[in-house]
N, C-alpha and C. Protein backbone atom coordinates (compact mmCIF):
# COMPACT_ATOMS: atom_id res chain seq x y z
N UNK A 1 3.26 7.97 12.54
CA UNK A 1 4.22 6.92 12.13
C UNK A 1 3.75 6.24 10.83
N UNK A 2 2.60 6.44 10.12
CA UNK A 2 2.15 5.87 9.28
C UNK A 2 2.74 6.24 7.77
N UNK A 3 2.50 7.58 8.27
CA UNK A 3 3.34 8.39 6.72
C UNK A 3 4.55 7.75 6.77
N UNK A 4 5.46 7.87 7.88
CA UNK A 4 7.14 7.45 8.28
C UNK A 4 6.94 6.20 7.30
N UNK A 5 6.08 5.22 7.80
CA UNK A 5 6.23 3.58 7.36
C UNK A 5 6.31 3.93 5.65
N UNK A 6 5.28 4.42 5.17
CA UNK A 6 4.68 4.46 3.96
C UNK A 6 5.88 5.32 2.86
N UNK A 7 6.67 6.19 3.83
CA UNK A 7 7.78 7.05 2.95
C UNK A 7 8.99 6.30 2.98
N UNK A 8 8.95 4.92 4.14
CA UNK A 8 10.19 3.85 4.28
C UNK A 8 9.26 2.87 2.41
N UNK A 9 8.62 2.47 3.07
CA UNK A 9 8.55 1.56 2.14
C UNK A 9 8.45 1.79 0.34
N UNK A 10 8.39 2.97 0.37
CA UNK A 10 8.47 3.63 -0.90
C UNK A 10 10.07 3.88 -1.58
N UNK A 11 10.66 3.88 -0.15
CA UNK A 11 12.03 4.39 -0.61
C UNK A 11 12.58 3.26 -0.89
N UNK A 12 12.18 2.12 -0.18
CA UNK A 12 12.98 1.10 0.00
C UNK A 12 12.52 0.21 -2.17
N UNK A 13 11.39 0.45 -1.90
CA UNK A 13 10.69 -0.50 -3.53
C UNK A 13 11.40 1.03 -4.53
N UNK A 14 11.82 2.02 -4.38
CA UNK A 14 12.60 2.70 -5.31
C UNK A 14 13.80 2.26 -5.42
N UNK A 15 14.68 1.82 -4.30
CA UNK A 15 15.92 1.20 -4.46
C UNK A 15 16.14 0.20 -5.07
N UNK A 16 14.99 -0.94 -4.79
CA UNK A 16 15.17 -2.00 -5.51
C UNK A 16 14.82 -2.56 -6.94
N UNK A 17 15.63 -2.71 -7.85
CA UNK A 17 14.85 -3.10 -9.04
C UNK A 17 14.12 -3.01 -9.46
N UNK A 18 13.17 -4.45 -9.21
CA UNK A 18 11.83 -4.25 -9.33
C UNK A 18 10.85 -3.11 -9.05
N UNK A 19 10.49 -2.74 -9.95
CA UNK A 19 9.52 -1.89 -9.24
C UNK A 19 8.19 -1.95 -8.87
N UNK A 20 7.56 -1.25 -8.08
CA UNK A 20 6.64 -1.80 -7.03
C UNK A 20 5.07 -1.19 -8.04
N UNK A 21 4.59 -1.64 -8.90
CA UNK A 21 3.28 -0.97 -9.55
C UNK A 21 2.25 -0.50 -8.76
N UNK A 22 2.33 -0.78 -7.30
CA UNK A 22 1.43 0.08 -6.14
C UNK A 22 1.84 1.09 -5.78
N UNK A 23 3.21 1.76 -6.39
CA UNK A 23 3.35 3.00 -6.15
C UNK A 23 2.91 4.50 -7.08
C-alpha cells in the first residue's frame, strides 16, 4: 500500500498547479 499512497500522492501534486519540488 505504500507504493499505492506514494503513486496517489504524486498524481494528485501533478494535477495541481503548484508543483510539488519533492517530486
Amino acid at each position: 500500500m505504500e507504493r499505492v499512497h506514494e503513486c496517489v500522492l504524486a498524481t494528485l501534486a501533478m494535477e495541481s498547479d503548484p508543483v510539488d519540488p519533492r517530486l
